[in-house]
PDB file of N, CA and C in Angstrom:
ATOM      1  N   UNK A   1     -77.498   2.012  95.899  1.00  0.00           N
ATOM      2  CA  UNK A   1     -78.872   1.600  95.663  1.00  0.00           C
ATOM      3  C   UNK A   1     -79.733   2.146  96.801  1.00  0.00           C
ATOM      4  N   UNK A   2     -80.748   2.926  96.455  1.00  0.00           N
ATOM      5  CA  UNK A   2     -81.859   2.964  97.755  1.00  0.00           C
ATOM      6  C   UNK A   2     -82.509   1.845  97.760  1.00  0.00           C
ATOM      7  N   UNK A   3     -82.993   2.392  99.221  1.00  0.00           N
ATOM      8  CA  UNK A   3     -84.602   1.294  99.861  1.00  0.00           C
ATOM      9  C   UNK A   3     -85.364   2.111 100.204  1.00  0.00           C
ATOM     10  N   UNK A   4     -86.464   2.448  99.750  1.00  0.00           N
ATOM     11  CA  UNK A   4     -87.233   3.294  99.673  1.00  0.00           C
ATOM     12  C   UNK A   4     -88.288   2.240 100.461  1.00  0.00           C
ATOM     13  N   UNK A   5     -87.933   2.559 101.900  1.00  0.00           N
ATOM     14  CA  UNK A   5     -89.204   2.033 103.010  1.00  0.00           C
ATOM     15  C   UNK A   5     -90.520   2.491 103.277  1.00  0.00           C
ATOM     16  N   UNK A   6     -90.434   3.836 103.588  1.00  0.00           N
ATOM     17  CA  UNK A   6     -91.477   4.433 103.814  1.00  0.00           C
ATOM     18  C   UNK A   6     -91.756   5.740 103.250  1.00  0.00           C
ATOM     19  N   UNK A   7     -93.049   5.561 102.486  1.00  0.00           N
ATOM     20  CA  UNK A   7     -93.803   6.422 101.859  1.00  0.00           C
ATOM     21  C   UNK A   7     -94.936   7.394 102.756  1.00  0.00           C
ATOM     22  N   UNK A   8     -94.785   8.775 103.006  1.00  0.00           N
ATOM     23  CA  UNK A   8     -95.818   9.742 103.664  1.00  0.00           C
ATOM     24  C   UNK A   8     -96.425  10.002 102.397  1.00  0.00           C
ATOM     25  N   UNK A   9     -97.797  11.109 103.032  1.00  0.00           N
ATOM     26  CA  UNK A   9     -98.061  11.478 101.564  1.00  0.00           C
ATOM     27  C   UNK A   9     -97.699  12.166 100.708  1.00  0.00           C
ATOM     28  N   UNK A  10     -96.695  13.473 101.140  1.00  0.00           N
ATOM     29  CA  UNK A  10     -96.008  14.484 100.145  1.00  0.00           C
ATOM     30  C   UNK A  10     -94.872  14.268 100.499  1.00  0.00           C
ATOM     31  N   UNK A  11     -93.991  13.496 100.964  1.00  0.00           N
ATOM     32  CA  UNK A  11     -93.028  12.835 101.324  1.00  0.00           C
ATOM     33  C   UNK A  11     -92.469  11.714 101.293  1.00  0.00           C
ATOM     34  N   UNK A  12     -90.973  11.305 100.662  1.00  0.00           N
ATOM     35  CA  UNK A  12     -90.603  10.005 100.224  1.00  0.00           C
ATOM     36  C   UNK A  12     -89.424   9.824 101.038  1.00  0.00           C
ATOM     37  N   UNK A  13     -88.849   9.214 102.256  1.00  0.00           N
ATOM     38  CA  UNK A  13     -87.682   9.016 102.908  1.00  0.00           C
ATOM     39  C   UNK A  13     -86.718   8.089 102.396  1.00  0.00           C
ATOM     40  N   UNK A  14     -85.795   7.793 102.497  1.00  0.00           N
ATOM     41  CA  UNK A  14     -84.857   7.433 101.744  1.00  0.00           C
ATOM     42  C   UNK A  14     -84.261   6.290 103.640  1.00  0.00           C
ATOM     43  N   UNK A  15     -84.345   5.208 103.409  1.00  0.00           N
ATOM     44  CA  UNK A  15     -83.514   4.874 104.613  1.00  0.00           C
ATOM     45  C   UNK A  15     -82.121   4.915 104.605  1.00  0.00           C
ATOM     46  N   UNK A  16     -81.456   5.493 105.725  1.00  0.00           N
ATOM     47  CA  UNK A  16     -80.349   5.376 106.114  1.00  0.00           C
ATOM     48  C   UNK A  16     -79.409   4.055 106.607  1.00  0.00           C
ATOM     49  N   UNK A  17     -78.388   3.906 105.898  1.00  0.00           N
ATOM     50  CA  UNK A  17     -77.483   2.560 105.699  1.00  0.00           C
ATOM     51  C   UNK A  17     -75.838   3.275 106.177  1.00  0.00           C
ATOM     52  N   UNK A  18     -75.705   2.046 106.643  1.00  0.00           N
ATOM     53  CA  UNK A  18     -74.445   2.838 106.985  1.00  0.00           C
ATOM     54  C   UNK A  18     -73.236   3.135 106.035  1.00  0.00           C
ATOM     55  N   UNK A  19     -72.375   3.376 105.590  1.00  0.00           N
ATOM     56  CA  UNK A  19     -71.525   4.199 105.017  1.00  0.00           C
ATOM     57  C   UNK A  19     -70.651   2.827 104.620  1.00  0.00           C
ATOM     58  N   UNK A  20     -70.525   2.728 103.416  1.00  0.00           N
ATOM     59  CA  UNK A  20     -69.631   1.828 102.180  1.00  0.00           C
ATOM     60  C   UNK A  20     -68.693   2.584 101.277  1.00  0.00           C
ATOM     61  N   UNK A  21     -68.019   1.805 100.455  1.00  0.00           N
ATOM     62  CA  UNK A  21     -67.693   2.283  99.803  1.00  0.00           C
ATOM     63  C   UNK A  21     -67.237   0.873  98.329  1.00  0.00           C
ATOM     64  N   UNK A  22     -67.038   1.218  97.495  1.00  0.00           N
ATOM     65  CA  UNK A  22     -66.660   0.332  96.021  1.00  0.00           C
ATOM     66  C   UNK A  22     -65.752   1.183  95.342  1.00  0.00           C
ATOM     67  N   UNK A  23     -64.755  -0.055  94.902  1.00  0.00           N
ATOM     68  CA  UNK A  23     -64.384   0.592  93.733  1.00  0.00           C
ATOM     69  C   UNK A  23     -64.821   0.006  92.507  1.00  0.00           C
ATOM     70  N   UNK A  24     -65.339   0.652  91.322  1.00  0.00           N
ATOM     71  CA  UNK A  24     -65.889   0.279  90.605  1.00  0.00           C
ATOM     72  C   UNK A  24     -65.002  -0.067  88.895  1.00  0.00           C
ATOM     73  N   UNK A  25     -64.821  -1.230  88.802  1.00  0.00           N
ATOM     74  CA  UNK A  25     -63.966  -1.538  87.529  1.00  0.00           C
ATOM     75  C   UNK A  25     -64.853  -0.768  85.920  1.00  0.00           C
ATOM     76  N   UNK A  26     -65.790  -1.314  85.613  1.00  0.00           N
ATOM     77  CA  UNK A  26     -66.990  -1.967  84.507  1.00  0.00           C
ATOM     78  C   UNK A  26     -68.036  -1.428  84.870  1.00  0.00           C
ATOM     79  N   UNK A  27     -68.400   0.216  84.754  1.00  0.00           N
ATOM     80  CA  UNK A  27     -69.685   0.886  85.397  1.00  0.00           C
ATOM     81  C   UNK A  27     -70.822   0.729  84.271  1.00  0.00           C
ATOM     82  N   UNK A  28     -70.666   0.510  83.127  1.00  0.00           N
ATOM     83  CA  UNK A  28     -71.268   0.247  82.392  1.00  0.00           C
ATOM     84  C   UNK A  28     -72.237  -1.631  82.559  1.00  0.00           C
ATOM     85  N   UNK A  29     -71.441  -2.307  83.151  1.00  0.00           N
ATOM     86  CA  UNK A  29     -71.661  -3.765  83.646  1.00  0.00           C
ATOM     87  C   UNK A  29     -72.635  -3.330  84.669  1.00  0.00           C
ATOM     88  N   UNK A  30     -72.251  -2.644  85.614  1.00  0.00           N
ATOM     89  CA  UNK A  30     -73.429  -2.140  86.542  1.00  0.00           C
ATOM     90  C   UNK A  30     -74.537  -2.084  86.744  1.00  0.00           C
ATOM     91  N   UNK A  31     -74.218  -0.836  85.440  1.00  0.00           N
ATOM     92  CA  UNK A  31     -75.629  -0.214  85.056  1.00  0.00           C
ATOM     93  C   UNK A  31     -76.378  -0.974  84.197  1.00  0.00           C
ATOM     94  N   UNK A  32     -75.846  -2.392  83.413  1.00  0.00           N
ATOM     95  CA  UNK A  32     -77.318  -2.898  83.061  1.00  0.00           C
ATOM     96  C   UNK A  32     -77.313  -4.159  83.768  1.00  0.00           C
ATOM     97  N   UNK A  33     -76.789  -4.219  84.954  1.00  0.00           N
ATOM     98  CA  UNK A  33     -77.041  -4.950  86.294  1.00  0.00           C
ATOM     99  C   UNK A  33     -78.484  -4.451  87.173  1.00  0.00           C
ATOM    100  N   UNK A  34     -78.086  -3.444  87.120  1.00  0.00           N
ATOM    101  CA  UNK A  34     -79.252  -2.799  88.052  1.00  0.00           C
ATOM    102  C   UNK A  34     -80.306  -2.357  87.137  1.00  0.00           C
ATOM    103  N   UNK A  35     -79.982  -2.149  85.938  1.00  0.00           N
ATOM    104  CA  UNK A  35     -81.592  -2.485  84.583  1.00  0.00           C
ATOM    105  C   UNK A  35     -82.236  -3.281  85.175  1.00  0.00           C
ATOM    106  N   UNK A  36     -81.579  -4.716  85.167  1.00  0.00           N
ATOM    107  CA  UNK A  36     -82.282  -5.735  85.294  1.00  0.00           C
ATOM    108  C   UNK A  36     -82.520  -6.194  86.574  1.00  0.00           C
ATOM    109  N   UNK A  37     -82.455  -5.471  87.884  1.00  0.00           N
ATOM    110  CA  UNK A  37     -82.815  -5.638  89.044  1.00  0.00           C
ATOM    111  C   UNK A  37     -83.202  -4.314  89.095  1.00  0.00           C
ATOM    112  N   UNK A  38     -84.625  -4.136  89.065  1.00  0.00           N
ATOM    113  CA  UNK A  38     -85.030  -2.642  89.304  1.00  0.00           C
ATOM    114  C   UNK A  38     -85.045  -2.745  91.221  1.00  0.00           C
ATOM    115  N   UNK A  39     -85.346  -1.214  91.624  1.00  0.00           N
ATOM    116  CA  UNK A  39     -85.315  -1.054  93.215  1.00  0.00           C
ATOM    117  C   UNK A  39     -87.023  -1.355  93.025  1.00  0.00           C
ATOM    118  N   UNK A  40     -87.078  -1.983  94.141  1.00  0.00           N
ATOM    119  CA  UNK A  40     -88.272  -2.778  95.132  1.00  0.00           C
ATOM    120  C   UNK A  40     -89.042  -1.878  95.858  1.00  0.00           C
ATOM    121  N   UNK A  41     -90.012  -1.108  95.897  1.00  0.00           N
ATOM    122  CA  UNK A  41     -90.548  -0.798  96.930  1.00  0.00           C
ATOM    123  C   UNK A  41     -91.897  -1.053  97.710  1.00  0.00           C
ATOM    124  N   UNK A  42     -91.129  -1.188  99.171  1.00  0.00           N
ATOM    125  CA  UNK A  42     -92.194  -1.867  99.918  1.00  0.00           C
ATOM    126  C   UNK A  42     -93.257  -0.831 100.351  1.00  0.00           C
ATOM    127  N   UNK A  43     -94.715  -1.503 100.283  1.00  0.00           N
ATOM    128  CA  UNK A  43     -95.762  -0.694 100.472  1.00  0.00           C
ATOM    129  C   UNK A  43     -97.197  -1.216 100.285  1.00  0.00           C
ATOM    130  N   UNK A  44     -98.590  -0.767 100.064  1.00  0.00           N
ATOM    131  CA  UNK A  44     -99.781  -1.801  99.966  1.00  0.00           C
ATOM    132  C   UNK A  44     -99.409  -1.742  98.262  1.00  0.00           C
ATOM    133  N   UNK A  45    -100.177  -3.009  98.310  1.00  0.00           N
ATOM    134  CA  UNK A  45    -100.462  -3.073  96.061  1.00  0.00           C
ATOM    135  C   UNK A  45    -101.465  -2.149  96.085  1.00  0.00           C
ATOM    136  N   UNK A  46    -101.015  -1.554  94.959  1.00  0.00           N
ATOM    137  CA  UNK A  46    -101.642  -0.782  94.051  1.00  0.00           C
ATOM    138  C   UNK A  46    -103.193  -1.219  93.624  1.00  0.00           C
ATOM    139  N   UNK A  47    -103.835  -0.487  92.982  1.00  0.00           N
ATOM    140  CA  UNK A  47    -105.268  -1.221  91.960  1.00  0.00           C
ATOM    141  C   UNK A  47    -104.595  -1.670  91.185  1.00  0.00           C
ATOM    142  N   UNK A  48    -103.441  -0.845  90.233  1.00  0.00           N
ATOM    143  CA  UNK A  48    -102.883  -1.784  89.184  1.00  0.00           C
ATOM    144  C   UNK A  48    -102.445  -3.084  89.287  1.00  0.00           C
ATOM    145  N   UNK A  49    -102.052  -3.678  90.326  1.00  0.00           N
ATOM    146  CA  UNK A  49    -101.983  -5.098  90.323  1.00  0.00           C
ATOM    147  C   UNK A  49    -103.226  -5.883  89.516  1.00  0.00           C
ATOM    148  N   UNK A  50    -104.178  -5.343  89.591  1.00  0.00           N
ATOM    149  CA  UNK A  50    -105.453  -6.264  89.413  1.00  0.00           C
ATOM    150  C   UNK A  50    -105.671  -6.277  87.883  1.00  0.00           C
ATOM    151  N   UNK A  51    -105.020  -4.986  87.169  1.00  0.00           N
ATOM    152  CA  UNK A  51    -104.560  -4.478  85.956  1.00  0.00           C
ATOM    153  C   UNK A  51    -103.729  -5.599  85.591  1.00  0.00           C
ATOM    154  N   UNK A  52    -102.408  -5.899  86.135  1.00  0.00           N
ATOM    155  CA  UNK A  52    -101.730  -6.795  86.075  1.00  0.00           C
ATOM    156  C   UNK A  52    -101.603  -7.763  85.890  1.00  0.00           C
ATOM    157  N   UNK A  53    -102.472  -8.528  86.384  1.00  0.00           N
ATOM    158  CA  UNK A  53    -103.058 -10.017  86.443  1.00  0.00           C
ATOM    159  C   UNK A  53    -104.118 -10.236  85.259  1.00  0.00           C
ATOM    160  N   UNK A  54    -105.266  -9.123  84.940  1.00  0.00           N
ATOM    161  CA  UNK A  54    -105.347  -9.370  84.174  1.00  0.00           C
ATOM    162  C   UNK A  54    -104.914  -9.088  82.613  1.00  0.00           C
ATOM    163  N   UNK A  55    -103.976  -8.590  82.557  1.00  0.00           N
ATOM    164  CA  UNK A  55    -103.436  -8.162  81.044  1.00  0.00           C
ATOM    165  C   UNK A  55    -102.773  -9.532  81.024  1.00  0.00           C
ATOM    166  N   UNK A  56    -101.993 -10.284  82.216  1.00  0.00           N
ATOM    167  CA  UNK A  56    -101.085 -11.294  81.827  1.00  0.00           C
ATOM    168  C   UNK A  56    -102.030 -12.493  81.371  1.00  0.00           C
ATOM    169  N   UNK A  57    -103.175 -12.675  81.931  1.00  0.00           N
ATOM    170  CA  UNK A  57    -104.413 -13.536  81.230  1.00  0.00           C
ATOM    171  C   UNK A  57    -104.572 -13.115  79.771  1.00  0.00           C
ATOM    172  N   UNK A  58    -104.879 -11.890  79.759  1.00  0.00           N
ATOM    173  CA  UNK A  58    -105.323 -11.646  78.624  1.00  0.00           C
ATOM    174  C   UNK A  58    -103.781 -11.851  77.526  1.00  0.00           C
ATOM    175  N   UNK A  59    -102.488 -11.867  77.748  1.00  0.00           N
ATOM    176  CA  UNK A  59    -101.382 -12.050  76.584  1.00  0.00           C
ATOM    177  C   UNK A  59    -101.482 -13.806  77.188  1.00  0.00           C
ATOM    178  N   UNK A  60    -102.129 -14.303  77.856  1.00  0.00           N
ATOM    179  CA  UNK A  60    -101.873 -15.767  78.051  1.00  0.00           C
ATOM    180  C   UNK A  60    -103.075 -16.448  77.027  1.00  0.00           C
ATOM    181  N   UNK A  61    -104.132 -15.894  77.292  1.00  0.00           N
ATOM    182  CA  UNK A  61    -105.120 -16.183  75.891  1.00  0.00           C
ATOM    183  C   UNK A  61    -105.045 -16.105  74.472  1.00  0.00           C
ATOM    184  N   UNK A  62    -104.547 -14.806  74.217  1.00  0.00           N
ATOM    185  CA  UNK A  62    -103.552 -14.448  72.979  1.00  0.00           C
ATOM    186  C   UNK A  62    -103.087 -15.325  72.484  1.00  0.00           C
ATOM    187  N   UNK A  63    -101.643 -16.093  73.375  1.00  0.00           N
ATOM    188  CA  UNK A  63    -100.569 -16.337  72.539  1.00  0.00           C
ATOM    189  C   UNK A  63    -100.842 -18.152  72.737  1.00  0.00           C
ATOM    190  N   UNK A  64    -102.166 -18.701  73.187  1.00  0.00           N
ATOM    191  CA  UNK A  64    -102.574 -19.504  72.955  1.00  0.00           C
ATOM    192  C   UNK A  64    -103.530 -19.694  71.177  1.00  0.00           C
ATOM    193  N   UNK A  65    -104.136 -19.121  71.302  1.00  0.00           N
ATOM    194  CA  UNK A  65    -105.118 -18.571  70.013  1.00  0.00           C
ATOM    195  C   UNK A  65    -103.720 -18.901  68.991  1.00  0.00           C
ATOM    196  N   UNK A  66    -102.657 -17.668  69.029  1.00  0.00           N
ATOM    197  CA  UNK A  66    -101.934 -17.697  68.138  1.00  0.00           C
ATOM    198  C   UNK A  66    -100.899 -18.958  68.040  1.00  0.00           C
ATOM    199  N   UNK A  67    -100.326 -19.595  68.949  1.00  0.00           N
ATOM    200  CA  UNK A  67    -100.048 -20.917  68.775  1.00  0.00           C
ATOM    201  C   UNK A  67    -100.857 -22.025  67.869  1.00  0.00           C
ATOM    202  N   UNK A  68    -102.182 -21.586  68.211  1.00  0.00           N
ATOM    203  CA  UNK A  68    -102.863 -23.134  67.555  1.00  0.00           C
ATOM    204  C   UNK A  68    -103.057 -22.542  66.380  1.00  0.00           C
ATOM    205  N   UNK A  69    -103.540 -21.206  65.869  1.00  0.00           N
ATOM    206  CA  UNK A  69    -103.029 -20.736  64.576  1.00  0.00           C
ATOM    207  C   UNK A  69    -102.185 -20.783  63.706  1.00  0.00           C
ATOM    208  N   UNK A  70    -100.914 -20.767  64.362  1.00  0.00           N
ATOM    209  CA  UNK A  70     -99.824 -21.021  63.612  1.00  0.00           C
ATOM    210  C   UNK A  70     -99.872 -22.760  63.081  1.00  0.00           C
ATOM    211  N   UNK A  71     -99.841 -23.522  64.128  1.00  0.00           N
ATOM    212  CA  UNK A  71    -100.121 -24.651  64.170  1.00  0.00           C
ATOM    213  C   UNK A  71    -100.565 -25.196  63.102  1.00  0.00           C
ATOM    214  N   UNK A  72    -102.132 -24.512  63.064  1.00  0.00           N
ATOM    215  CA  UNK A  72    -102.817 -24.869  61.905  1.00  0.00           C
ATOM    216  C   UNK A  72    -102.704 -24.406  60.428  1.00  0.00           C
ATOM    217  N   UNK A  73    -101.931 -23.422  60.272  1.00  0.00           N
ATOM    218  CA  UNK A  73    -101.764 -22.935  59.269  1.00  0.00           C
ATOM    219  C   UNK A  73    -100.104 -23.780  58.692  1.00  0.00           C
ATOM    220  N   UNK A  74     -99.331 -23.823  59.580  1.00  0.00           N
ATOM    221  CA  UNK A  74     -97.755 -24.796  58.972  1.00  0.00           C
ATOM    222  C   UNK A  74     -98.167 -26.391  59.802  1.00  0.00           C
ATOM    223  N   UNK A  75     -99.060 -26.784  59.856  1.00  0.00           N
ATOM    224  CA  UNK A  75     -98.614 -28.232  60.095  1.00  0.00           C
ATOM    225  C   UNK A  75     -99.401 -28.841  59.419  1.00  0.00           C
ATOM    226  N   UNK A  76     -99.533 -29.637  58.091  1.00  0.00           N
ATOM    227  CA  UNK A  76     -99.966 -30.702  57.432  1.00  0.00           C
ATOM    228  C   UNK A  76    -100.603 -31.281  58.270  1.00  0.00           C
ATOM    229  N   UNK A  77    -101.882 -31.885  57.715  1.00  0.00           N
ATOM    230  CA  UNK A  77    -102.950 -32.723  58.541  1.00  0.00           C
ATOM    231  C   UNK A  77    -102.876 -33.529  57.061  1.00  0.00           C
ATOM    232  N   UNK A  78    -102.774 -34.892  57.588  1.00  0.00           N
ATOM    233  CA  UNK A  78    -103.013 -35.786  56.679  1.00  0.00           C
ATOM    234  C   UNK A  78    -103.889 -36.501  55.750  1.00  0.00           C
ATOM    235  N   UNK A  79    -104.247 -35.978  54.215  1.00  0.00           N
ATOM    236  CA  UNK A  79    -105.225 -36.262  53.200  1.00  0.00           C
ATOM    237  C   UNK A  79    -106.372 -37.226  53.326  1.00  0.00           C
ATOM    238  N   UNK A  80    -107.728 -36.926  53.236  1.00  0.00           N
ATOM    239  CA  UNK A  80    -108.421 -38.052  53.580  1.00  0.00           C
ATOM    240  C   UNK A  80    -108.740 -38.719  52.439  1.00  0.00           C
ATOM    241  N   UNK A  81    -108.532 -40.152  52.299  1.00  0.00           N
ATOM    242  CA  UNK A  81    -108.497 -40.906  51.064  1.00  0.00           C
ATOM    243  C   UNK A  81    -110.146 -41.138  50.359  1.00  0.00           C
ATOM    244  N   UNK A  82    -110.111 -40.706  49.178  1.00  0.00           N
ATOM    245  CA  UNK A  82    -111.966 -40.570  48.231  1.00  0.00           C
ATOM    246  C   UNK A  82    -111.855 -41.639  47.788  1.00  0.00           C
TER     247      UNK A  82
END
């Protein structure tokens, strides 16, 4: 796994770790181990963060709307008596 510490501008360094080794049973287990832990890199946030925050508002508004939609469309409200 890298750690990608420090970023120049036309340049990406790779830090140096000292020397391991594995033996590996299940490389396939691994690899959607490390799918689901992508590598981290440290550095300032992006603008896209701000992108970020708001798209997750905006699918948080969404799937409110569509909750009470659904809601209202499968849940019986009870007949008002004439």
């Amino acid at each position: 796994m890298r750690c990608v510490s420090w970023i120049n501008n036309s340049t990406m360094f790779i830090k140096p770790k000292p020397l391991h080794f594995a033996i590996v049973d299940e490389l396939d287990y691994v690899l959607i181990d490390e799918g689901r832990n992508p590598l981290l890199i440290r550095g300032e946030a992006s603008k896209d963060a701000a992108r970020n925050t708001f798209a997750a508002k905006v699918v948080e508004l969404l799937m409110r709307g569509l909750k009470s939609w659904i809601q209202s469309m499968f849940i019986r409200k009870p007949r008002s008596k004439h």
